[in-house]
Protein backbone atom coordinates (compact mmCIF):
# COMPACT_ATOMS: atom_id res chain seq x y z
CA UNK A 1 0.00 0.00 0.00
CA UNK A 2 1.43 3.23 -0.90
CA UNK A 3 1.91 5.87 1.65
CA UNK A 4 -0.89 8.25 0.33
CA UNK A 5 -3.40 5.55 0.86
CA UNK A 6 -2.18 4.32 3.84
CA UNK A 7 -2.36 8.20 5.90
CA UNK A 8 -5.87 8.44 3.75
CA UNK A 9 -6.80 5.02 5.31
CA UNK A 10 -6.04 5.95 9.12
CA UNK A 11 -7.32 10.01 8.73
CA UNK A 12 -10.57 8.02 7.80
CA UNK A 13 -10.18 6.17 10.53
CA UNK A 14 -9.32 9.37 12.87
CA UNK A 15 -12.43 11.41 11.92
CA UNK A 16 -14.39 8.44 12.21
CA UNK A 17 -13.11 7.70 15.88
CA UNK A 18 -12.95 11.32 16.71
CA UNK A 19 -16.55 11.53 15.77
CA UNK A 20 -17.71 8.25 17.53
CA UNK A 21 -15.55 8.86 20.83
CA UNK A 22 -15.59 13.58 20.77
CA UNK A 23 -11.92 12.87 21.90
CA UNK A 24 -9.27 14.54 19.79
CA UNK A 25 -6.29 12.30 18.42
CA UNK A 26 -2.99 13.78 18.00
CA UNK A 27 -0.07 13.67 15.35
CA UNK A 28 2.72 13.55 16.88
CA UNK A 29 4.33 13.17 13.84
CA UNK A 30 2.62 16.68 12.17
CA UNK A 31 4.39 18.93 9.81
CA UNK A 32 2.81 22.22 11.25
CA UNK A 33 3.63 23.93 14.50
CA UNK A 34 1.02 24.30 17.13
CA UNK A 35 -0.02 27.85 18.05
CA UNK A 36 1.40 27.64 21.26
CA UNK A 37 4.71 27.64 19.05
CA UNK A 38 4.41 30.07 17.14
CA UNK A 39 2.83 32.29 19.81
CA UNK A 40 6.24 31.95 21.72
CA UNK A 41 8.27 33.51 18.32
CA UNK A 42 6.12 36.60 18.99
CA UNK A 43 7.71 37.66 15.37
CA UNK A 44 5.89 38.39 12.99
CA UNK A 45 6.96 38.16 9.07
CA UNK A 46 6.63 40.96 7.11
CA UNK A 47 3.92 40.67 4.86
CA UNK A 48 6.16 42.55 1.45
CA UNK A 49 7.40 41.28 -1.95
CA UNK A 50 10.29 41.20 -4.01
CA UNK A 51 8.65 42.18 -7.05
CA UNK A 52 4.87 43.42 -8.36
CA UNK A 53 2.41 40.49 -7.01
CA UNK A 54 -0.93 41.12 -9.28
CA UNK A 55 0.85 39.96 -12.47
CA UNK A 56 1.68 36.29 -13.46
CA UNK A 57 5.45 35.99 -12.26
CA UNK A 58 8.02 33.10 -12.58
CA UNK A 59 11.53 32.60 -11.48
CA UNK A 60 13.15 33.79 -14.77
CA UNK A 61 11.12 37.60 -14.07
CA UNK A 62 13.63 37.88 -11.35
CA UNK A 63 16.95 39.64 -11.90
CA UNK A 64 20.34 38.25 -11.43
CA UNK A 65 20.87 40.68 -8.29
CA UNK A 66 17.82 38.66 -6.37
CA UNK A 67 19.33 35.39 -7.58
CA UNK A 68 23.22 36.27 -6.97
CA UNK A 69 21.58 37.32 -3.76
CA UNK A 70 20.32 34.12 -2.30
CA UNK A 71 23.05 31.73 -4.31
CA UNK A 72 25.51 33.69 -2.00
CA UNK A 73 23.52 33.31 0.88
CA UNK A 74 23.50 29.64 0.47
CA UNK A 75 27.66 29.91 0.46
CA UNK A 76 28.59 29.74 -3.36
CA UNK A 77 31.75 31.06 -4.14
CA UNK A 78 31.46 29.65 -7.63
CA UNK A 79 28.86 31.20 -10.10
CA UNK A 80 25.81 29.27 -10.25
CA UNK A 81 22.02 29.15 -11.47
CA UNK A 82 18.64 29.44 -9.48
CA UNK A 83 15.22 28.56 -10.23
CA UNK A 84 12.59 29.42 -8.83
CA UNK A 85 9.53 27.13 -7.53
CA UNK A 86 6.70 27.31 -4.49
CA UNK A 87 7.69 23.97 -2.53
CA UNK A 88 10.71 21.29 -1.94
CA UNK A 89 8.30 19.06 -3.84
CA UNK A 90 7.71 20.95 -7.03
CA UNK A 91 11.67 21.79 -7.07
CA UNK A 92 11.86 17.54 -6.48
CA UNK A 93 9.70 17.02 -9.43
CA UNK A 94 11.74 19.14 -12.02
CA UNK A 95 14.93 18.22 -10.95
CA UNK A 96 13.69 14.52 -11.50
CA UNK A 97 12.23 15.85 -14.77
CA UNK A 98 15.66 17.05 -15.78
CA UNK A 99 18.11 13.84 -15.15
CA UNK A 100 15.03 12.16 -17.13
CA UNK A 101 15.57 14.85 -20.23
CA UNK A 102 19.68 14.15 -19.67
CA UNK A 103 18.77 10.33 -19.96
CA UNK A 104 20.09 9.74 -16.46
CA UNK A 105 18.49 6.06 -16.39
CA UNK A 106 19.03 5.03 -12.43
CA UNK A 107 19.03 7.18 -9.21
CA UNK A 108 20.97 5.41 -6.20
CA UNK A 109 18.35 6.75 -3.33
CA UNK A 110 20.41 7.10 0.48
CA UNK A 111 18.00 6.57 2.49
CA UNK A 112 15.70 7.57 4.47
CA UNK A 113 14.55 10.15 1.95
CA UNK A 114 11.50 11.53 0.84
CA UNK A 115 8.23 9.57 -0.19
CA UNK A 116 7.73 11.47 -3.38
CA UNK A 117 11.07 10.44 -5.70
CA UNK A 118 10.07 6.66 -5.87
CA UNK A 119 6.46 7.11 -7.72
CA UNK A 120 8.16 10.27 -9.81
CA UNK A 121 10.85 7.86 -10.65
CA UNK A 122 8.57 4.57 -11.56
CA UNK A 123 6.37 7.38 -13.79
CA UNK A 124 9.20 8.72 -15.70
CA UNK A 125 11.01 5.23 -16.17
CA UNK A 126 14.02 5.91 -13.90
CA UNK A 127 15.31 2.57 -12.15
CA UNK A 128 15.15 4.33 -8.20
CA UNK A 129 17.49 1.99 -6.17
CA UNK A 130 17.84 2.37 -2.33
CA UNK A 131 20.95 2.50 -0.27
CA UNK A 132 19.79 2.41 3.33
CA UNK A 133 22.27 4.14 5.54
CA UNK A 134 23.11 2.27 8.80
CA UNK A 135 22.50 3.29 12.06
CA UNK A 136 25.69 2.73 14.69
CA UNK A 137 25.38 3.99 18.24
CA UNK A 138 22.89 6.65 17.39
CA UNK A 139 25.05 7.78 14.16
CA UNK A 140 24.01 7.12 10.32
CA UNK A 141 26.88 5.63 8.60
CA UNK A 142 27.32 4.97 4.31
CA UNK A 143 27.12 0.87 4.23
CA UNK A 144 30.79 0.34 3.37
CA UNK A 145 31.87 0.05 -0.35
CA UNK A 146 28.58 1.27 -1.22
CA UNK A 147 29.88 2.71 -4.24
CA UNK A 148 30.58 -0.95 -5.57
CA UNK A 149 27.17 -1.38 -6.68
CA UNK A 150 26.69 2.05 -8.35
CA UNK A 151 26.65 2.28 -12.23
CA UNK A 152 29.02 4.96 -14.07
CA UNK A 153 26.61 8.03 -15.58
CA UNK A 154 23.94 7.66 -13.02
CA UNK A 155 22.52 9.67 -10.17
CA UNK A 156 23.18 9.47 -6.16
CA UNK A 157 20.65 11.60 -4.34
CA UNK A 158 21.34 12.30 -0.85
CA UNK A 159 18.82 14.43 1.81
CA UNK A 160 20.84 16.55 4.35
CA UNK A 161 20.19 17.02 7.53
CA UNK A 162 19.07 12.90 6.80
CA UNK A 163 15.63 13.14 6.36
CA UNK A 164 13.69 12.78 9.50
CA UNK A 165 16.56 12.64 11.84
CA UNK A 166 18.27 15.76 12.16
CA UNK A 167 21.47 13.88 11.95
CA UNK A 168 24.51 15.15 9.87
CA UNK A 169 26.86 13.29 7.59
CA UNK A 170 30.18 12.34 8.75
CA UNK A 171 33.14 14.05 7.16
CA UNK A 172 34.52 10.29 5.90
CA UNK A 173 30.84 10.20 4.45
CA UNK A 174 30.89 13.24 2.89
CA UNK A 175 34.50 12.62 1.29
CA UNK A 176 33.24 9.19 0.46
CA UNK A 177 30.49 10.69 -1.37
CA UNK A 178 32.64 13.04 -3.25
CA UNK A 179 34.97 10.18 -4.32
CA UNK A 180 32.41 8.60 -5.65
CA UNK A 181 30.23 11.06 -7.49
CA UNK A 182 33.86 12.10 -9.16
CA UNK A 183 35.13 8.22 -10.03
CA UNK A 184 31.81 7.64 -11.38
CA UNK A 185 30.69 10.76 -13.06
CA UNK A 186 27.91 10.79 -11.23
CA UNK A 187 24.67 13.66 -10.96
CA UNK A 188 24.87 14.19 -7.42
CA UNK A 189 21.63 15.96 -6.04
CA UNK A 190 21.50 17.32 -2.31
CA UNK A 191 17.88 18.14 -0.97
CA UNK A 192 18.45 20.70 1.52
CA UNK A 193 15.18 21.38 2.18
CA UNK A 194 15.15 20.86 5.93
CA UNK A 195 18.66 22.19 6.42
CA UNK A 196 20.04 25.24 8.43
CA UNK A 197 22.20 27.20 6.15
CA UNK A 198 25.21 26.70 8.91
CA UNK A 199 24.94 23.28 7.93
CA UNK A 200 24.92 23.39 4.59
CA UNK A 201 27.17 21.05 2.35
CA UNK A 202 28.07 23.96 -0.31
CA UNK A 203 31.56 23.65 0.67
CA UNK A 204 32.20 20.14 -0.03
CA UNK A 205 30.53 19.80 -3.31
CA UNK A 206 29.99 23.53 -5.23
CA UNK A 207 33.04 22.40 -7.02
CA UNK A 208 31.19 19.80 -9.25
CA UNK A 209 30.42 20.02 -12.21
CA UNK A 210 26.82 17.94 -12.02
CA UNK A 211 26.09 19.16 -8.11
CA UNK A 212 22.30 20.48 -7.97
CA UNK A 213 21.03 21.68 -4.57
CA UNK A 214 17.63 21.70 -3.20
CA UNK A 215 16.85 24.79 -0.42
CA UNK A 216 13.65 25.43 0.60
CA UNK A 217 15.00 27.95 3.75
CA UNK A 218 11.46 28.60 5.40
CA UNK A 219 10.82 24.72 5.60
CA UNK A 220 13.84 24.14 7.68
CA UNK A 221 11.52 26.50 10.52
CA UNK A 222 9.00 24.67 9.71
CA UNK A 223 7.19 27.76 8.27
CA UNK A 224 5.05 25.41 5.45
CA UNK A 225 3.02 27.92 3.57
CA UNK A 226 4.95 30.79 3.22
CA UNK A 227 8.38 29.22 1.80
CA UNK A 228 10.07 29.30 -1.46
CA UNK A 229 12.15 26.55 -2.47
CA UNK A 230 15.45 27.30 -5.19
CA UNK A 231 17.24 24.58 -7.66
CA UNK A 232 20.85 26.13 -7.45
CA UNK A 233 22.63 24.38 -10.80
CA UNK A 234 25.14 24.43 -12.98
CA UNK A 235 24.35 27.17 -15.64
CA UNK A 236 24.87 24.51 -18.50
CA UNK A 237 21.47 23.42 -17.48
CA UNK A 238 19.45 26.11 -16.37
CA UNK A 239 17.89 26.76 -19.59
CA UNK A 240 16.33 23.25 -20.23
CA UNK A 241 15.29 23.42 -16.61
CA UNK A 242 13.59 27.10 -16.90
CA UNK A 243 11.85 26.14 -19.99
CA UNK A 244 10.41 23.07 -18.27
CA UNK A 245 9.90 24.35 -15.16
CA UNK A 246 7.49 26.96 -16.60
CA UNK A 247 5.18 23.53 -18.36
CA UNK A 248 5.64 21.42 -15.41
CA UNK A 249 4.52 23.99 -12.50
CA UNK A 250 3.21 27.54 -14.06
CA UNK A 251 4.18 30.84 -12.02
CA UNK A 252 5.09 31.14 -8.81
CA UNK A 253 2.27 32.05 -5.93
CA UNK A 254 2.43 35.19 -3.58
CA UNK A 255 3.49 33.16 -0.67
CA UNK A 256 6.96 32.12 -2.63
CA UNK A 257 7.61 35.62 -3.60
CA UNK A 258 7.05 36.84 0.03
CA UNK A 259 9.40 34.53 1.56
CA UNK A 260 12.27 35.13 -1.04
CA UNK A 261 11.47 38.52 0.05
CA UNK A 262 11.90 37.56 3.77
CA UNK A 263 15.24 35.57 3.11
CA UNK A 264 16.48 38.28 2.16
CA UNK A 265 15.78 40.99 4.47
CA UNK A 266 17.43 41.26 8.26
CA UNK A 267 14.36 39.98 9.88
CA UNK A 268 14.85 36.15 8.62
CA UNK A 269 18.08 35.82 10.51
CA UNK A 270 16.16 37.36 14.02
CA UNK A 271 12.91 34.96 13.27
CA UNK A 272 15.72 31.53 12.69
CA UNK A 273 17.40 32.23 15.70
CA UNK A 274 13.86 32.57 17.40
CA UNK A 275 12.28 29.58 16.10
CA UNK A 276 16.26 27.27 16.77
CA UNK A 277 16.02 28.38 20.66
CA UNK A 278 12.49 27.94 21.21
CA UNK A 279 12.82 24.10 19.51
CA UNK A 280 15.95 23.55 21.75
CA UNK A 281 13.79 24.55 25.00
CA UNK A 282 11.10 22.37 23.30
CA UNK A 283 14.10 19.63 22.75
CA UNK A 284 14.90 19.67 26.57
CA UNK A 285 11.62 19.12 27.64
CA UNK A 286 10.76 15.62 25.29
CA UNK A 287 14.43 14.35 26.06
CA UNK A 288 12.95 14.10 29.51
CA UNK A 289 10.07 11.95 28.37
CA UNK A 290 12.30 10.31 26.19
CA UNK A 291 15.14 9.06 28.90
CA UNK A 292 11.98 8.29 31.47
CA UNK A 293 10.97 5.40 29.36
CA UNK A 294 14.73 4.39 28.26
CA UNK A 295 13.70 4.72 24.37
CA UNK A 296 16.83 5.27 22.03
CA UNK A 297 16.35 8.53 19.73
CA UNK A 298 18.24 11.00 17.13
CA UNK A 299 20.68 12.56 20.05
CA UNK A 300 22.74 14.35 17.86
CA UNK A 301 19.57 15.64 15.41
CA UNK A 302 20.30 19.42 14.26
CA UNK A 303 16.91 19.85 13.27
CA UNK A 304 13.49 20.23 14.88
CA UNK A 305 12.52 16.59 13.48
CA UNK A 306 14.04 13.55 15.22
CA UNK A 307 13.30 9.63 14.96
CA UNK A 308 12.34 7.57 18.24
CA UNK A 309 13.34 3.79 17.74
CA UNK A 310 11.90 0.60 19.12
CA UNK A 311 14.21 -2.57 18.20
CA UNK A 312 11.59 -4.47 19.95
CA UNK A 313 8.82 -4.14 17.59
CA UNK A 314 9.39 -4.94 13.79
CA UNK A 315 9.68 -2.42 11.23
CA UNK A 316 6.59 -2.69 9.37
CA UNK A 317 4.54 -3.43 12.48
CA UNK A 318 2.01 -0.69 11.81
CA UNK A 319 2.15 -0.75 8.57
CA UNK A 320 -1.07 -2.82 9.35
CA UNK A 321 -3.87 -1.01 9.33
CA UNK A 322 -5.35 -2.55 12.24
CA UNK A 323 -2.75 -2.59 14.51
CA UNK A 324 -2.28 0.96 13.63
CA UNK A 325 -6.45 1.74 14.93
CA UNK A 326 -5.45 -0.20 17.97
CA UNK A 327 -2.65 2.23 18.64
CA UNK A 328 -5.17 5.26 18.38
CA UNK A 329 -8.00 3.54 19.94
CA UNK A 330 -5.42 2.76 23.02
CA UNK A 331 -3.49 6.13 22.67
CA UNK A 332 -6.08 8.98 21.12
CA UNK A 333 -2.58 9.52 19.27
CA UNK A 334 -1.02 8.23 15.44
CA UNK A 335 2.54 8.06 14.19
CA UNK A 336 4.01 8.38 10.70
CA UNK A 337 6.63 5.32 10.54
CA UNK A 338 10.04 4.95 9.51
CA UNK A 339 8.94 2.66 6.69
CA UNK A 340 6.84 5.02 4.99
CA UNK A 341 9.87 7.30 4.96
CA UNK A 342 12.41 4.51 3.69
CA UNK A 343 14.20 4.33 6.81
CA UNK A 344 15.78 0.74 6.64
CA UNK A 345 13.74 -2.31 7.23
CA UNK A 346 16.76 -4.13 8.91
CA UNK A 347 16.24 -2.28 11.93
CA UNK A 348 13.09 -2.12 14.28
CA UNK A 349 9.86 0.68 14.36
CA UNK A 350 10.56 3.95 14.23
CA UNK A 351 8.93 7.38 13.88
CA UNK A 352 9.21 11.29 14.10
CA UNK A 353 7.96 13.90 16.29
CA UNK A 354 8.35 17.19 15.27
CA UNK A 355 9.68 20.14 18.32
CA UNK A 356 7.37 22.49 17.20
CA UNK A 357 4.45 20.70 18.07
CA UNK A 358 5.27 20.21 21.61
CA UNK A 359 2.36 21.98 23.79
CA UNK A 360 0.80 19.65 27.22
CA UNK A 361 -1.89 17.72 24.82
CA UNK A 362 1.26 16.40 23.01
CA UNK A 363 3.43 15.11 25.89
CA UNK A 364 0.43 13.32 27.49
CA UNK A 365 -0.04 11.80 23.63
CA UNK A 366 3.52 11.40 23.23
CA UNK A 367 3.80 9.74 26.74
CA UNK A 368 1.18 7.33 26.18
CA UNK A 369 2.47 6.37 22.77
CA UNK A 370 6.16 5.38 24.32
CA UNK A 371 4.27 3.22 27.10
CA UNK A 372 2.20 1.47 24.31
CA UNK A 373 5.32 0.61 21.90
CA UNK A 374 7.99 0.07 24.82
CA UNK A 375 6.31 -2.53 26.60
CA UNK A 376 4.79 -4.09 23.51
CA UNK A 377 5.64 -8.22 23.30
């Protein structure tokens, strides 16, 4: 069962309890914020534009100042190419689109990653093949030799911070990844969508000729709606990509051209460093759920998602649909899993919780889920 089907199975199942029972359930594994979060940033973002909103306007209306603008920002040294789109997933989709029109035949996926490359892969005929990253005393570690199995003129996608952990690549991974992409002649494509831009990997790679980098800065605060998200690329393909770009996904939608206008200003700097010391007071207070009920968790995650792991429960445990409603029914709570976020099945359950949810409804939720899953049999 794909993971569209499967979350439309259980929010079924959600209203349907929520309706039977009047008792609210709770996602601990939610992209938004609650509003007791975002009350506590007590910043507001100004509400301006880069450029004339009443007018169809796409990425290539912008001038090279904008662009130079945010390509710096992002820590280029080198002279690069942006594009334009409204979300991480439309910039996923036309990067996709482009190693399709370069007849790149097979993306190597490290994993976990997100859900949306494997069904734009299988629908443009690119063989998607997973490399599931190994988890060592709460670090994520490249399976050694993993560049064995990878074919010359291909694609290696990697997601930094890795996706749903907040965890960082090693500096042997990193140079392992380099060496490879280089041996190979590989595409190498970074989604950056969830990443700080302290943490950025601009420095390691910028230097390659067939790098592509997915930011999305507003995502990374988990500010969802209002968020631009930028393809910075070699120029040698910026013009097949803007010319697609514009059939694929049209013009881009007030909220986009507000936050480029944001990232840019003084005031995105003051609302990051906001949002990154409210989710480490927010971090403080789940650690001491967390280390109550001895449950092993993304320690060294530099983001405001982290994983929680059970080794005692199987990986695909709730990827039954009924065990899943007995979790709710038992909990008033729901979980995305690991495994519909390709988080390796040679490991036990696992699943996010995102800081900027935390308010009292979601530690009792939270608290209740742990007891359910840690003393499962």
């Amino acid at each position: 069962m794909s993971k569209e089907i499967y979350i439309e199975e259980i929010e079924k199942f959600v209203s349907e309890f929520k309706e039977k029972e009047s008792i609210s359930v709770i996602n601990l594994s939610d992209w938004n914020p609650s509003s007791e979060f975002m009350n506590k940033l007590a910043i507001n973002i100004p509400y301006t534009f880069a450029i004339n909103p009443i007018s169809y306007i796409f990425s290539s209306d912008f001038d090279q100042t904008i662009k130079s603008k945010i390509i710096n920002k992002w820590k280029y040294k080198n002279e690069k190419a942006i594009i334009f789109f409204n979300s991480g997933s439309e910039s996923i989709l036309n990067v996709l689109y482009l190693l399709f029109r370069q007849n790149c035949k097979k993306i190597y996926l490290v994993c976990p990653t997100y859900f949306s490359i494997e069904p734009i892969c299988q629908t443009l005929h690119i063989d998607c093949k997973k490399i599931y990253l190994e988890r060592i005393n709460n670090i994520y570690y490249l399976p050694s030799n993993f560049e064995n199995d990878i074919e010359n003129n291909s694609c290696l996608w990697i997601t930094n911070p890795i996706y749903c952990t907040g965890n960082l690549y090693s500096k042997n991974d990193i140079d392992k990844i380099k060496n490879c992409v280089i041996a190979k002649e590989l595409f190498l494509v970074n989604d950056e969508s969830l990443c700080f831009q302290d943490f950025a990997l601009t420095y390691a790679f910028e230097s390659y000729e067939n790098y592509i980098n997915i930011i999305t800065p507003h995502k990374a605060l988990c500010t969802n709606a209002l968020k631009f998200s930028g393809i910075i690329l070699p120029n040698k393909y910026y013009d097949a990509m803007d010319r697609w770009s514009d059939v694929l996904e049209g013009c881009l939608g007030a909220g986009a051209l507000v936050a480029i206008n944001h990232f840019l200003s003084p005031q995105f700097s003051i609302y990051e460093q906001s949002f990154r010391d409210n989710i480490e007071k927010n971090r403080l207070v789940i650690l001491s759920l967390i280390h109550k009920y001895k449950v092993d968790f993304d320690m060294f995650s530099k983001s405001y998602l982290l994983s929680l792991y059970f080794d005692n429960i199987a990986y695909d445990y709730l990827d039954n649909l009924q065990q899943m409603k007995n979790l709710i029914y038992d909990t008033n709570a729901y979980i995305i899993t690991g495994s519909k976020n390709n988080f390796s099945p040679y490991h036990g359950l696992s699943f996010r919780i995102n800081l900027c949810r935390v308010d009292t409804a979601y530690l009792y939720a939270l608290e209740r889920v742990l007891i359910y899953l840690k003393y499962k049999n």
